[in-house]
N, C-alpha and C. Protein backbone atom coordinates (compact mmCIF):
# COMPACT_ATOMS: atom_id res chain seq x y z
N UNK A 1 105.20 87.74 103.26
CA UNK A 1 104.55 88.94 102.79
C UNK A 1 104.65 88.97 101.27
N UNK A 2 103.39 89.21 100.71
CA UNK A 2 103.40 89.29 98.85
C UNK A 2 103.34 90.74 99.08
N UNK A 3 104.52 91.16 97.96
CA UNK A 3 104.55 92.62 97.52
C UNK A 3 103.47 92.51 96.44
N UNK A 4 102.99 93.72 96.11
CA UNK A 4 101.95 93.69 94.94
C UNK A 4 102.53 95.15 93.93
N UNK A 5 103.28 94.91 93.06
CA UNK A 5 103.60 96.25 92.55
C UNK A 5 102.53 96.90 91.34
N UNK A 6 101.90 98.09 91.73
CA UNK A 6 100.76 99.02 91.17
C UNK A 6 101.37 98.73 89.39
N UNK A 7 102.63 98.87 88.94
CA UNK A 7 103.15 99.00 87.68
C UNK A 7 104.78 98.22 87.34
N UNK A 8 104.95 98.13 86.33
CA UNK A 8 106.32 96.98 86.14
C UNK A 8 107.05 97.81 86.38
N UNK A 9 108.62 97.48 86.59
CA UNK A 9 109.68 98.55 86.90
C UNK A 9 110.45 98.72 86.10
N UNK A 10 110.52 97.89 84.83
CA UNK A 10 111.28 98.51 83.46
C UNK A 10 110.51 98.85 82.72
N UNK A 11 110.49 100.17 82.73
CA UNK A 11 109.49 100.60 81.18
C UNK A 11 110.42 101.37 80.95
N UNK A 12 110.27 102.16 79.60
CA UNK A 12 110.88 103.28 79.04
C UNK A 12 110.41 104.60 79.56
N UNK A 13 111.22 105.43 79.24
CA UNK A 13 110.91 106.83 79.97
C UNK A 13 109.80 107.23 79.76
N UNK A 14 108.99 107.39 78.20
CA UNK A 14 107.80 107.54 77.83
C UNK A 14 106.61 106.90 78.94
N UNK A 15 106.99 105.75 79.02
CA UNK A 15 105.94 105.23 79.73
C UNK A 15 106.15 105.43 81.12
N UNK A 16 107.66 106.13 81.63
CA UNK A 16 107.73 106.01 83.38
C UNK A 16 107.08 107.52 83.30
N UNK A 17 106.88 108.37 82.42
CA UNK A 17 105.95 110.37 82.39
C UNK A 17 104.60 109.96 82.73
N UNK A 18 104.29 108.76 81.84
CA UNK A 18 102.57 108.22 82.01
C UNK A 18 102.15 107.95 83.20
N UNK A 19 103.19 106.96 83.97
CA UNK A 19 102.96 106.77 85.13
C UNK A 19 102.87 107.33 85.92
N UNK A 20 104.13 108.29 85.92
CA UNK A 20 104.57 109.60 87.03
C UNK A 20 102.78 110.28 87.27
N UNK A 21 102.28 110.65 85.60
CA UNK A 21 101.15 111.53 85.52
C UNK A 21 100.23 110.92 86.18
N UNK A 22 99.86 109.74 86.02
CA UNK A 22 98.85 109.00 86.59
C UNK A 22 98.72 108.70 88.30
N UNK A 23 100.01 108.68 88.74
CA UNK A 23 100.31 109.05 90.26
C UNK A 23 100.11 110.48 90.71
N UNK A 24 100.20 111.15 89.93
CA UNK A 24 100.21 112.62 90.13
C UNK A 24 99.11 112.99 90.79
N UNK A 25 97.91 112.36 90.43
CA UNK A 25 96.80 112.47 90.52
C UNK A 25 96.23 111.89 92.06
N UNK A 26 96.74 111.05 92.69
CA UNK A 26 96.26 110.18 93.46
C UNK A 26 97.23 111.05 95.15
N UNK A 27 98.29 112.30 94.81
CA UNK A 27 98.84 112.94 95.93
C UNK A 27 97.99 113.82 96.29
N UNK A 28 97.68 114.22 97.90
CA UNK A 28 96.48 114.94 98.23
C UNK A 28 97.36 116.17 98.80
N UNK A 29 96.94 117.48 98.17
CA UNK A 29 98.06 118.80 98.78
C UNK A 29 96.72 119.42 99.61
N UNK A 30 95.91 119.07 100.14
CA UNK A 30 95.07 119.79 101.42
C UNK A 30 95.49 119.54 102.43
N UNK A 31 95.61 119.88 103.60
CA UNK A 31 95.56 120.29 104.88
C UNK A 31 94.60 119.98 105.71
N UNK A 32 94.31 119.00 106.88
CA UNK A 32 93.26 118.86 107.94
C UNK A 32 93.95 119.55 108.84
N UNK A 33 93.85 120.48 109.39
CA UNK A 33 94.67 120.75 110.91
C UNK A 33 94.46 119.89 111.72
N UNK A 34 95.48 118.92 112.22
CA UNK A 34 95.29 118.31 113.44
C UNK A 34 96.88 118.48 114.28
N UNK A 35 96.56 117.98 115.54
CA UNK A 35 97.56 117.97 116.44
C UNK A 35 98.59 116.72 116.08
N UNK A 36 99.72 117.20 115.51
CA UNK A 36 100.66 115.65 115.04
C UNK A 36 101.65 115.73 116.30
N UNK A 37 101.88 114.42 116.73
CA UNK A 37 102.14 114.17 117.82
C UNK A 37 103.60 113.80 117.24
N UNK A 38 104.12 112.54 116.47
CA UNK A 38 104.57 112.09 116.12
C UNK A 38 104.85 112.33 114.12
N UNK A 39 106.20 112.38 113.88
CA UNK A 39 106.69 111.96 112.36
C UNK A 39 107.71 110.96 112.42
N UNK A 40 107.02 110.02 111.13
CA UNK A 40 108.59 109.11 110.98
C UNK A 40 108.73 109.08 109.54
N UNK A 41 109.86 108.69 109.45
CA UNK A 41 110.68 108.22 108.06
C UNK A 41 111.06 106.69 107.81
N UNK A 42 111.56 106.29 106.99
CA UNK A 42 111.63 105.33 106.80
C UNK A 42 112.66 104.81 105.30
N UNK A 43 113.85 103.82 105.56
CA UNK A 43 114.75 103.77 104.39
C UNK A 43 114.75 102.57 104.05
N UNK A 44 115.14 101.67 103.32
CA UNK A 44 115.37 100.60 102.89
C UNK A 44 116.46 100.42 101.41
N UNK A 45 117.02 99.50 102.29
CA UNK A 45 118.33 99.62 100.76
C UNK A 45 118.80 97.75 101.08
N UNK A 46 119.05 97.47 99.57
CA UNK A 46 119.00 96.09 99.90
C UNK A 46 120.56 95.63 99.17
N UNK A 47 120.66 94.85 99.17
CA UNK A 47 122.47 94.80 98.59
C UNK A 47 122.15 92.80 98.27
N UNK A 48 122.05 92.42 97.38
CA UNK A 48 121.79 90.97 96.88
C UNK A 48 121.05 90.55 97.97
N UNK A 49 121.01 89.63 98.71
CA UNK A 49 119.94 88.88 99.79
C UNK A 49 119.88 89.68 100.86
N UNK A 50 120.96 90.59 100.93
CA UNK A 50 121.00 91.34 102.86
C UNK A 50 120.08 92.54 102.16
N UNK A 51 119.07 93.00 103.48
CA UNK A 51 118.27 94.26 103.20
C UNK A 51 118.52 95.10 104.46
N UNK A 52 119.02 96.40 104.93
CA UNK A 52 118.97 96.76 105.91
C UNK A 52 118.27 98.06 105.89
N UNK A 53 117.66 98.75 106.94
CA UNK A 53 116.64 99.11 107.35
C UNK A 53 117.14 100.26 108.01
N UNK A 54 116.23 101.30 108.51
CA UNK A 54 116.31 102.43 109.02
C UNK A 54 114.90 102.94 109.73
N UNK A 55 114.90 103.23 110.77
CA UNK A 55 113.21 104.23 111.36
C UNK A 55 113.53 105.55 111.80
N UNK A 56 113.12 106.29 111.89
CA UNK A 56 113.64 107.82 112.59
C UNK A 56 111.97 107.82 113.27
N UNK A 57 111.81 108.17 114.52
CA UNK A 57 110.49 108.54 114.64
C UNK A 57 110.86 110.07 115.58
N UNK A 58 110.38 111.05 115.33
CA UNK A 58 110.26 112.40 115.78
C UNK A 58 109.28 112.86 116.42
């Protein structure tokens, strides 16, 4: 699997506000009413080569 990251992950703070702002834009706060059957979550935490994982489905 190729990760593709949208932006680099060291920038300076100046430039992580730009980003933040520019994501800001792309979160949708409307509402469709539908019937949700199902929610999940999801964690990931990685420690040098080991990555371990988490699902919650509700």
């Amino acid at each position: 699997m190729k990760v593709v990251s949208p932006h680099p992950w060291e920038v300076t703070p100046a430039e992580g506000k730009r980003i933040q702002n520019e994501l800001r834009e792309k979160v949708s706060t409307t509402w469709e009413p539908i019937d949700v059957k199902r929610v999940a979550g999801v964690d990931v935490g990685m420690e040098g080569e080991m990555a371990k994982a988490a699902v919650v489905v509700l």
